[in-house]
Protein backbone atom coordinates (compact mmCIF):
# COMPACT_ATOMS: atom_id res chain seq x y z
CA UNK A 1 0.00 0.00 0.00
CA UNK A 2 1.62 3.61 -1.36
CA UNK A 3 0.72 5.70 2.26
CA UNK A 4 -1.26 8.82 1.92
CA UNK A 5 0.86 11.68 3.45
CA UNK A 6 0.41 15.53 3.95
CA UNK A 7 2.63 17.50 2.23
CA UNK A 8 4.26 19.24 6.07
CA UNK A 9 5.13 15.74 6.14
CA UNK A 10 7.33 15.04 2.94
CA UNK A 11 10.53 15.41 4.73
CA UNK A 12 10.12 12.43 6.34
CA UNK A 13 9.54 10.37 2.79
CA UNK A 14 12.81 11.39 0.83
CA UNK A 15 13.08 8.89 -2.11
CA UNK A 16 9.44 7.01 -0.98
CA UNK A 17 6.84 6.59 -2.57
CA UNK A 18 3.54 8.13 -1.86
CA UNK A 19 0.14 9.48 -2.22
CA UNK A 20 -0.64 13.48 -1.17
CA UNK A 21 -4.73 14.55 -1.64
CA UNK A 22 -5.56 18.14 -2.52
CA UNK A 23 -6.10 21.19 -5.29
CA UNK A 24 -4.44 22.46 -8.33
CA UNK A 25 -3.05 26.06 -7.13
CA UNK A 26 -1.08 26.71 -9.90
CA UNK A 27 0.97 24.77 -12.73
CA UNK A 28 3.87 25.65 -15.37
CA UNK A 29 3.67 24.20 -18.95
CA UNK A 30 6.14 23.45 -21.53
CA UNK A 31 6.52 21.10 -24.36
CA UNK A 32 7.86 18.27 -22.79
CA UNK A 33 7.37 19.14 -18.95
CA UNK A 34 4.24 20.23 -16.66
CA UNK A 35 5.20 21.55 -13.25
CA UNK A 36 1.49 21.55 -11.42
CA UNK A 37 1.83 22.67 -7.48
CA UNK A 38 -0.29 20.97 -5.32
CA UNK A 39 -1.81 22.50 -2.11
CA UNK A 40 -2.94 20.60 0.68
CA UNK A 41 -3.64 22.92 3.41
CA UNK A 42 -0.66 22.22 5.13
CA UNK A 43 1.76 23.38 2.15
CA UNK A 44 2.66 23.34 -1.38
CA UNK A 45 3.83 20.73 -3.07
CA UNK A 46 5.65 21.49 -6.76
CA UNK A 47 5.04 18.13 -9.00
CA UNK A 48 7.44 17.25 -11.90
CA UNK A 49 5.58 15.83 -15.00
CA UNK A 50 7.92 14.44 -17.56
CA UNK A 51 5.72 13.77 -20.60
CA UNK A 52 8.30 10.58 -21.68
CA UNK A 53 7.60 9.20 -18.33
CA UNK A 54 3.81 9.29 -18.41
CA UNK A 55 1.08 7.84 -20.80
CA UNK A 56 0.39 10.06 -23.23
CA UNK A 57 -3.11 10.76 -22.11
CA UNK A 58 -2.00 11.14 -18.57
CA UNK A 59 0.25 13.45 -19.64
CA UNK A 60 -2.35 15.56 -21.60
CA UNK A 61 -4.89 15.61 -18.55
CA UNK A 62 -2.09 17.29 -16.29
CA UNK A 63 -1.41 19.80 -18.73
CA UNK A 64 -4.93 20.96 -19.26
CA UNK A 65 -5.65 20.88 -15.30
CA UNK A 66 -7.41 23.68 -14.15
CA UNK A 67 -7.17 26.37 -11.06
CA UNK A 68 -8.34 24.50 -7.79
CA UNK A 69 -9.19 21.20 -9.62
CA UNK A 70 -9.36 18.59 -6.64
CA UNK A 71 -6.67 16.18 -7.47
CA UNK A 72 -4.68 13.40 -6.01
CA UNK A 73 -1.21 12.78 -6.81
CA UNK A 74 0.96 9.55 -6.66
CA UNK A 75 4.85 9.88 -6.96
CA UNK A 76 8.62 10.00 -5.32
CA UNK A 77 10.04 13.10 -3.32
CA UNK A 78 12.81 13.81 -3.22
CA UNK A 79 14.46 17.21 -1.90
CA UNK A 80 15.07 20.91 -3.65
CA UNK A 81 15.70 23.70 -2.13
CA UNK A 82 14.14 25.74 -4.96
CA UNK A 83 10.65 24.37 -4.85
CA UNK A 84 8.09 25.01 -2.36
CA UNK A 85 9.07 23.80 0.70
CA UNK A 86 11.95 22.41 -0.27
CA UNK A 87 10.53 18.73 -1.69
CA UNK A 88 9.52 18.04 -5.15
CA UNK A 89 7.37 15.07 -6.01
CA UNK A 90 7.95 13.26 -9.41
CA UNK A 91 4.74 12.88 -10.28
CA UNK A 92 4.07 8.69 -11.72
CA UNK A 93 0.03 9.15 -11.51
CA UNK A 94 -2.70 11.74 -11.12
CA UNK A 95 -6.47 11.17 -10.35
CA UNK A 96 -8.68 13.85 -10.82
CA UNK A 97 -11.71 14.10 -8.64
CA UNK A 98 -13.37 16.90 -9.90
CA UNK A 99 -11.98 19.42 -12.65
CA UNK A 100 -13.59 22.89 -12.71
CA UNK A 101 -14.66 23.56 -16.23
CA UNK A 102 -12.55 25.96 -18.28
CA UNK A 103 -16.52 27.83 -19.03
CA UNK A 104 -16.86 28.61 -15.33
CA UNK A 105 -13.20 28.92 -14.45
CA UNK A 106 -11.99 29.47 -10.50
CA UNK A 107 -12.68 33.35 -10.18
CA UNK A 108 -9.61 34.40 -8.02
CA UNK A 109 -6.40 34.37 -10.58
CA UNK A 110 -2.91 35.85 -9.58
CA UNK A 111 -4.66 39.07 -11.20
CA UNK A 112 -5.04 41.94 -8.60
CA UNK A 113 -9.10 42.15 -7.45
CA UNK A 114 -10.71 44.26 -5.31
CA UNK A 115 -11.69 44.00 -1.41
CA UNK A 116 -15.53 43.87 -2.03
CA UNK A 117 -15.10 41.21 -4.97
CA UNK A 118 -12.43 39.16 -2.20
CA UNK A 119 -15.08 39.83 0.37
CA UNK A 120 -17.97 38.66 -1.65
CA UNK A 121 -15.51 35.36 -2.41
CA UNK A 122 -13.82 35.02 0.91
CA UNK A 123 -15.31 31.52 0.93
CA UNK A 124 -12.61 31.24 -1.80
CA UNK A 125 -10.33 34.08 -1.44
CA UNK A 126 -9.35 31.73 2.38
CA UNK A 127 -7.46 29.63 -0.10
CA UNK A 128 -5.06 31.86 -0.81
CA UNK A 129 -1.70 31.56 0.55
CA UNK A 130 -1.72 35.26 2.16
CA UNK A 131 -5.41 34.14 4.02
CA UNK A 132 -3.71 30.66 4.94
CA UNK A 133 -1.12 32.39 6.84
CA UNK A 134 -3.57 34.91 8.68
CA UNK A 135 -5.01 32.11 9.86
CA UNK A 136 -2.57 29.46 10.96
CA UNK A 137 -1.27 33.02 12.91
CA UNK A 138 -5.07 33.05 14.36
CA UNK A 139 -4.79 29.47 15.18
CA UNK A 140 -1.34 29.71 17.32
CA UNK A 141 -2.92 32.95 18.94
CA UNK A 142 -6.09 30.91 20.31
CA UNK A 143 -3.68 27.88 21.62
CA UNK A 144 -1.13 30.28 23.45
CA UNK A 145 -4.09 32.02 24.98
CA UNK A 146 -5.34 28.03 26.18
CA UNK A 147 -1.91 27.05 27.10
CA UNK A 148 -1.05 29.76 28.85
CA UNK A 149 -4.23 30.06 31.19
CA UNK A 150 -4.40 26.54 31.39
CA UNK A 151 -0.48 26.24 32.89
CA UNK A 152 -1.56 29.18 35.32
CA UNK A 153 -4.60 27.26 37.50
CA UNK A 154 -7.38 29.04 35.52
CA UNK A 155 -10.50 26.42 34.60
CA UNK A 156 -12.16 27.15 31.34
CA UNK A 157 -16.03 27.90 32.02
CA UNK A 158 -18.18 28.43 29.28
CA UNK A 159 -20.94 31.25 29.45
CA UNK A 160 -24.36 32.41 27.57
CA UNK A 161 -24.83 33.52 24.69
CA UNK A 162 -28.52 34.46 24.67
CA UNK A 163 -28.54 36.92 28.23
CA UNK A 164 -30.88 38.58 29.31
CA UNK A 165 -29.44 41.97 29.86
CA UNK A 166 -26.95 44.38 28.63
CA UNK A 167 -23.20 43.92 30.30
CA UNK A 168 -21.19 47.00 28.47
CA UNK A 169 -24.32 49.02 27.50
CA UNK A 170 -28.21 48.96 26.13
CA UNK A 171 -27.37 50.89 22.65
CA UNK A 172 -25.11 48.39 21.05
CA UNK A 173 -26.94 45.14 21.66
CA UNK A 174 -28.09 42.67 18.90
CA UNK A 175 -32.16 42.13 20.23
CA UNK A 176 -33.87 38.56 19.10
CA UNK A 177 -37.09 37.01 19.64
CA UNK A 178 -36.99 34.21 22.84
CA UNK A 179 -40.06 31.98 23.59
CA UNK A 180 -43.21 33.78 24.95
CA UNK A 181 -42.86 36.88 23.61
CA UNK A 182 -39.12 37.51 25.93
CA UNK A 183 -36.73 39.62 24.47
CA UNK A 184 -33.01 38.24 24.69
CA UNK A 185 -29.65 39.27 23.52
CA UNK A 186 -26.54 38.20 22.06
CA UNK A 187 -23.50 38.70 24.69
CA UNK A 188 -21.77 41.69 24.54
CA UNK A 189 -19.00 39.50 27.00
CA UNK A 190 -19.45 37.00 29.25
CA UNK A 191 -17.73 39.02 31.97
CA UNK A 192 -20.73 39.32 34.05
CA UNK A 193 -21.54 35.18 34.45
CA UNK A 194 -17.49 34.94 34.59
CA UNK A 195 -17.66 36.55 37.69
CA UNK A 196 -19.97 34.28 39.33
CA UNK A 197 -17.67 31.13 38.16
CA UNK A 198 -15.10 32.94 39.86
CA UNK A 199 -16.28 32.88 43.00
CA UNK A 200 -17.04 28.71 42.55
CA UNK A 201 -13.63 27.92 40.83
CA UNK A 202 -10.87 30.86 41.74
CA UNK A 203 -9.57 31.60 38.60
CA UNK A 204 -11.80 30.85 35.76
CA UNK A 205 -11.75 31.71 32.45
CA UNK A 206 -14.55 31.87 28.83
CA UNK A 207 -13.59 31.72 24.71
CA UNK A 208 -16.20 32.27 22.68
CA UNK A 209 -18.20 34.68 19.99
CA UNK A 210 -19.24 37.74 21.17
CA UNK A 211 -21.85 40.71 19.51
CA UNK A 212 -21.71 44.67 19.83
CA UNK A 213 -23.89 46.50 17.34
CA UNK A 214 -22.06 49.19 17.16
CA UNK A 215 -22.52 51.03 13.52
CA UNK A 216 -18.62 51.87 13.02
CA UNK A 217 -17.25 51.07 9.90
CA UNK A 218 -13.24 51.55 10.99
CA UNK A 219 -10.64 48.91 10.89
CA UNK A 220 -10.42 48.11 14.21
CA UNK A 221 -14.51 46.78 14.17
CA UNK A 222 -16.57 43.81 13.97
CA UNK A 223 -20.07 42.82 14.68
CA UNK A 224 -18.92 39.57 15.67
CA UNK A 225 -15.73 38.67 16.89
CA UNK A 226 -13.92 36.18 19.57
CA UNK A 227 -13.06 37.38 22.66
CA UNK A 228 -11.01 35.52 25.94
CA UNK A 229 -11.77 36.79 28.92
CA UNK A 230 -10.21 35.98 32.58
CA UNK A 231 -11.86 36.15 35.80
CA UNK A 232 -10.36 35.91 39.13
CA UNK A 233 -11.67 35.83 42.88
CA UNK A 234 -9.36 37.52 45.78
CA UNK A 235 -7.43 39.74 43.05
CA UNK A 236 -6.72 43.45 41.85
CA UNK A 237 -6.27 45.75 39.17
CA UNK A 238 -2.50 45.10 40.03
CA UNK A 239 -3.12 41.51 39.47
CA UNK A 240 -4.97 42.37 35.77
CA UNK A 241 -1.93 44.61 34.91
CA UNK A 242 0.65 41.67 35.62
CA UNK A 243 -1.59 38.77 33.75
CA UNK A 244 -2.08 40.50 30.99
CA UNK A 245 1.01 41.48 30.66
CA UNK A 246 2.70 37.49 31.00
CA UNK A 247 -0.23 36.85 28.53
CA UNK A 248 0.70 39.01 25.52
CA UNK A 249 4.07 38.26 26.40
CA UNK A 250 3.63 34.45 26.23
CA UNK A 251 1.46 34.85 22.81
CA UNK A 252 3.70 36.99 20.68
CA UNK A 253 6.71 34.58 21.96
CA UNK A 254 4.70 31.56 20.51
CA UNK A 255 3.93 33.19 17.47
CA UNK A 256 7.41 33.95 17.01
CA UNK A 257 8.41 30.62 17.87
CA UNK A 258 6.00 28.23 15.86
CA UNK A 259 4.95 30.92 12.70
CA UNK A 260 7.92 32.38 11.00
CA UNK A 261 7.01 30.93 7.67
CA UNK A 262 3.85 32.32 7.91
CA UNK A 263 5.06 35.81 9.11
CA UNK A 264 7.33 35.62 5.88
CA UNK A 265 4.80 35.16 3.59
CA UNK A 266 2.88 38.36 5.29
CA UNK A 267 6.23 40.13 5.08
CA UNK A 268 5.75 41.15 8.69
CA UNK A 269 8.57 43.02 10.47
CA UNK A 270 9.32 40.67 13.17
CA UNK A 271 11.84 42.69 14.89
CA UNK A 272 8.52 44.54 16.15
CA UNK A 273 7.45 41.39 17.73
CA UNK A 274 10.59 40.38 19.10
CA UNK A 275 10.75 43.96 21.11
CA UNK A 276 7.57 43.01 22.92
CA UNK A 277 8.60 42.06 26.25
CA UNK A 278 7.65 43.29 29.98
CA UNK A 279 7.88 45.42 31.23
CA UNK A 280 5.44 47.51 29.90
CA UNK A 281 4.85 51.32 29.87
CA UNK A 282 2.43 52.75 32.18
CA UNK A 283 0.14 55.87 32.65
CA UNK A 284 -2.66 57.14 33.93
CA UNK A 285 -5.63 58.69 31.91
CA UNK A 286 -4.48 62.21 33.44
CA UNK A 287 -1.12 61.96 31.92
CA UNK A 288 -2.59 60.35 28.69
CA UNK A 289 -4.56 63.34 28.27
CA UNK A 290 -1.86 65.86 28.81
CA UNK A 291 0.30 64.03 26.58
CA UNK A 292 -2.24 63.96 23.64
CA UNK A 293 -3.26 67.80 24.58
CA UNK A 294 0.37 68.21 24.05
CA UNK A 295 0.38 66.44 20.55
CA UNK A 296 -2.04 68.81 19.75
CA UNK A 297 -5.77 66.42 20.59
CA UNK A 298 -8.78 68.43 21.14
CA UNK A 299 -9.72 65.69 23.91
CA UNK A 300 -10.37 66.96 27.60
CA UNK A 301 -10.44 65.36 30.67
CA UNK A 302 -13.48 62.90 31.00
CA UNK A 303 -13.51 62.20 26.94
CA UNK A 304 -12.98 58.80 26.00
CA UNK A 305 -10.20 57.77 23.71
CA UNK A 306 -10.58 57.13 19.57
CA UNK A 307 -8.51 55.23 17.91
CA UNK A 308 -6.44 58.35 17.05
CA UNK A 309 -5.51 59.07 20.02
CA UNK A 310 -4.96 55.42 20.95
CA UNK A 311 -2.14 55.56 18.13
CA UNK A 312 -0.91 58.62 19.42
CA UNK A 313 -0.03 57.62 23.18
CA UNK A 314 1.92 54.62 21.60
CA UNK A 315 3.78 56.34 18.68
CA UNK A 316 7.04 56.76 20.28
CA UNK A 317 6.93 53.44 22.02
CA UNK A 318 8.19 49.93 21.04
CA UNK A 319 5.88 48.15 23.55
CA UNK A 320 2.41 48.28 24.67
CA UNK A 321 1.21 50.79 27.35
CA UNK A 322 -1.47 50.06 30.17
CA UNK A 323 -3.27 53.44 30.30
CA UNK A 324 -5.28 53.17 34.01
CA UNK A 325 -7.77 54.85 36.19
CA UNK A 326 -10.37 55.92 33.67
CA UNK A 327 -13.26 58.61 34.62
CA UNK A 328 -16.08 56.97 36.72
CA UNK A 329 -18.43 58.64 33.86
CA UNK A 330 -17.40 56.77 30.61
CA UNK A 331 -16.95 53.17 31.91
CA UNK A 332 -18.99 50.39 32.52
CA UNK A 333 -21.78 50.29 35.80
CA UNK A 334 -19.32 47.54 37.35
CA UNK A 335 -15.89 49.32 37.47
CA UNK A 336 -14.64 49.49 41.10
CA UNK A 337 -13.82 53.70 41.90
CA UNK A 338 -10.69 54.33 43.22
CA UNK A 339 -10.93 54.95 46.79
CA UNK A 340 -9.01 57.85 47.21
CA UNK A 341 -10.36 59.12 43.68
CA UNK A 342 -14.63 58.09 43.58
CA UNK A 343 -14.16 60.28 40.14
CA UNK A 344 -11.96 57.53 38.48
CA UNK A 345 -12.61 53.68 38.51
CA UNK A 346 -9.41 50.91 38.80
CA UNK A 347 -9.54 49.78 35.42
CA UNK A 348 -6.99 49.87 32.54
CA UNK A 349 -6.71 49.49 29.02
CA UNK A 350 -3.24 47.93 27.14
CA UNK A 351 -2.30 49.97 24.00
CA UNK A 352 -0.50 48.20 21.36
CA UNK A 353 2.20 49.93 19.74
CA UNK A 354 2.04 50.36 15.65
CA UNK A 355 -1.40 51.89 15.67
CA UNK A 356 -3.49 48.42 16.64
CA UNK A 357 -4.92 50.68 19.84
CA UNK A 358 -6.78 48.64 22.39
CA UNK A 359 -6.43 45.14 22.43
CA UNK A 360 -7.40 44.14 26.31
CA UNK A 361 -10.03 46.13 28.80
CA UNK A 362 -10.06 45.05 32.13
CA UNK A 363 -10.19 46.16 36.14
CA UNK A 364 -11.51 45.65 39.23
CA UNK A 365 -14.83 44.90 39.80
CA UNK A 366 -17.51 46.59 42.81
CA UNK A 367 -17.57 44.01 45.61
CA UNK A 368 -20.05 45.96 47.83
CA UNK A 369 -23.91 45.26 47.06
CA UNK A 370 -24.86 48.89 47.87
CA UNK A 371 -22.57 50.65 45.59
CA UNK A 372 -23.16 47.86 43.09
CA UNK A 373 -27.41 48.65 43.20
CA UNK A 374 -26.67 52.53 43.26
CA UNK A 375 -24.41 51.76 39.76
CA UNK A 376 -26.95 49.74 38.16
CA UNK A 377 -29.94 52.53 39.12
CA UNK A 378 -27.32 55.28 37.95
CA UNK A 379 -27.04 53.34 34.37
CA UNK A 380 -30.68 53.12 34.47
CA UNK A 381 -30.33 49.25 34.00
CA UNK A 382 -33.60 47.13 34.73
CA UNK A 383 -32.78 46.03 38.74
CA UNK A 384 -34.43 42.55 38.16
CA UNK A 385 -32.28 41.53 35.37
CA UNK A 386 -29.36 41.55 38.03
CA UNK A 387 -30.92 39.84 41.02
CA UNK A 388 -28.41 37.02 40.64
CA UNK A 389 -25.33 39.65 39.99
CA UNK A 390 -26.07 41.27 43.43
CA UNK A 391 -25.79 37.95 44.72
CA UNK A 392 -22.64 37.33 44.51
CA UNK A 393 -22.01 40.91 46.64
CA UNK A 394 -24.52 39.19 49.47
CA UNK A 395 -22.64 35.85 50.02
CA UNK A 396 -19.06 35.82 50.33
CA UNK A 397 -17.93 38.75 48.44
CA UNK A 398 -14.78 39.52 47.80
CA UNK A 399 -12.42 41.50 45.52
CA UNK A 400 -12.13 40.21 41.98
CA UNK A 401 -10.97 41.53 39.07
CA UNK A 402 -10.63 40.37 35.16
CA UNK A 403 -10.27 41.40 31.63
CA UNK A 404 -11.23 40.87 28.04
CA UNK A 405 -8.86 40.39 25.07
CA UNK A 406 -10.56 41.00 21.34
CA UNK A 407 -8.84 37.77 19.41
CA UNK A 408 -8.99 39.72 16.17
CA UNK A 409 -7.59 42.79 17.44
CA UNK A 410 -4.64 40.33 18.44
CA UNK A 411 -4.09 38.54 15.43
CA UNK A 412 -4.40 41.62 13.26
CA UNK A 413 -1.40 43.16 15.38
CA UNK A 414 0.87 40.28 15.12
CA UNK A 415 -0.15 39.83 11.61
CA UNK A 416 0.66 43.39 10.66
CA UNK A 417 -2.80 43.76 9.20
CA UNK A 418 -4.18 46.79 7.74
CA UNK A 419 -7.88 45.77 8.22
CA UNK A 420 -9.43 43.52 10.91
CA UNK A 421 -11.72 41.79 8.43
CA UNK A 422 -8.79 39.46 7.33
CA UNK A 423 -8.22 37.89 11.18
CA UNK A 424 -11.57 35.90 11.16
CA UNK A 425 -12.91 33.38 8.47
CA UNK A 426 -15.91 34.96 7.68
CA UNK A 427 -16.01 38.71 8.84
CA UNK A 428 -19.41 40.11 9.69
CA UNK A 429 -19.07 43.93 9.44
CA UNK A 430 -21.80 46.74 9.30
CA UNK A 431 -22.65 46.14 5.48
CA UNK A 432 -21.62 42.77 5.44
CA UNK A 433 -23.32 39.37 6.50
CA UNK A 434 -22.36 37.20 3.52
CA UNK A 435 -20.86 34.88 2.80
């Protein structure tokens, strides 16, 4: 029996003889010769058709191949350094699954095409060797974030995604029908049930899809996107700062380790990556604010930051920068005020450098029923929806703390992205829910 093998794997079957499954991505022609590169999803393969090796009509059926015909190939590698991946396969038979027709040809050719056309085919366009990387990037993002919270006591906990209340705020919530006439909602976090699986487990942690209907249209936004969040019982915003910071540290280190081949294809500067280690710069938002006042922002004290300004605070850094202690005014009902400052809450945000802006929001959380009630009437936020929130203030509270991290935001800074929509398989965007 010739063994079926991936092509990551055809270092291991110099001079052998084997069988590799997958798609035409591109072939050469000549006279005598047909060089048609196989892809696999794990690589690129270059085969080596020698038409005085081959029945005539096999011969004839390679050469006429067509653009993402499913094939599978039957030959010996062997190695060369000037083929992709360094392994060649001389090709001894080819069966062809299913040939696109040259009348309906694959629509994506090495031609350039525009983002709405790419868009409209991204259910092809992920076949590309520039989408492949993004992803396999995405991939070793989402397993450093496991590993690393897995190696550190936290237990993964999953939580709703129908709730029944808002967690960040009312105006950016996708409504749907439940049974009986209820209204629910998609999950603007999972934050909120987080903190009560804190309080069970210690450290606890949730991965999954979460919604904001917000109607920007900047690169920095989706409608839908993945988001990790950590939760822990008996902690601080100290204890945010330093997690978060051994977590982006740990990611971009694993990404650096296991992806270089796909960083090269994205022609990503990796001696940006390799100058992110701790420690990181800190601030407060009073400083922030004088410093972008001094850069010439219009912003005052109590405004909330844009994504200009975000890129302005990190401009002349190499390394993120935790920006803390945020007016009371322009975060979130649950943010835990300073004590010596009831004006500002503890919470930070982590700047990435290179104009990616915000890619973790976090703090501590109000531990005291009463201040938690007089939050939740100050945000006008239905009381009822929150009995069980306040209970976790009414039996064995304690300080806790936590934070989010936006996977895409992630993967689009280590990637070097322009856009955001490129980090997730199938983007959904303000004007876009297709494909």
């Amino acid at each position: 029996m010739i063994p079926r093998i991936t092509i990551a794997q055809a270092g291991q079957h110099i001079g052998e003889m084997v069988e590799i499954a997958g798609w035409l991505y591109n072939i050469r022609r000549s006279g005598k010769i047909a060089f048609p590169i196989l892809r696999d999803g794990y690589g690129l393969m270059q085969c080596v058709a020698v038409k005085s090796a081959l029945p005539k009509e096999l011969f004839e059926s390679i050469k006429n191949l067509t653009q993402e015909s499913s094939i599978i190939v039957t030959g010996k590698i062997r190695a060369e350094q000037r083929a992709p991946g360094g392994y060649e396969m001389d090709l001894e038979s080819l069966q062809v699954l299913q040939r696109v027709p040259e009348s309906d040809p694959y629509p994506i050719t090495p031609k350039d095409h525009g983002t709405d056309f790419l868009m409209d085919h991204r259910h092809l366009w992920l076949r590309s060797q520039r989408q492949h990387a993004i992803i396999r990037v995405r991939h070793e993002v989402i397993k450093a974030v496991r590993d690393y919270f897995d190696s550190h006591g936290f237990t993964l906990v999953d939580t709703p995604i129908f709730t029944p209340a808002a967690c960040e705020g009312t105006t950016t919530l996708f409504e749907v029908d439940y049974f009986d006439d209820e209204k629910a909602y998609l999950t603007q976090s999972g934050q909120l049930y987080n903190e009560a699986t804190a309080m069970a487990f210690g450290k606890v942690y949730c991965f999954g899809p979460t919604f904001r209907a917000e109607k920007s249209k900047t690169r920095r936004h989706l409608t839908e996107f993945w988001m990790v969040e950590p939760e822990m019982a008996y902690a601080t915003l100290e204890d945010v700062k330093r997690v978060a910071e051994e977590l982006i540290v740990f990611i971009v280190g694993r990404v650096l380790e296991n992806r270089q081949e796909e960083l090269k294809r994205l022609e990503r500067d990796t001696s940006k990556l390799e100058a992110i280690q701790a420690p990181f710069g800190r601030m407060s938002y009073d400083d922030a604010v004088k410093l972008l006042q001094a850069k010439g922002s219009e912003i005052q004290w109590g405004g909330d930051f844009g994504g200009t300004d975000e890129t302005m605070i990190t401009a002349d850094q190499q390394r993120p920068v935790m920006v803390d202690r945020f007016p009371t005014s322009i975060k979130a009902f649950y943010f835990e005020p300073d004590a010596e400052r009831p004006e500002v809450v503890l919470g930070v945000d982590i700047l990435a450098p290179e104009g990616y802006g915000e890619i973790i929001g976090g703090g501590q959380r109000i531990h005291d029923a009463e201040l938690l009630l007089q939050r939740i009437e100050a945000h006008k936020l239905p009381k009822e929806a929150f009995d069980w929130y306040i209970d976790l203030r009414k039996y064995g509270s304690v300080p806790h703390a936590g934070f989010g991290m936006g996977i895409e935001r992630c993967v689009s800074w280590m990637c070097g992205l322009e856009h955001i929509r490129e980090t997730i398989a199938f983007p959904r965007m303000l004007n876009r829910l297709r494909p």
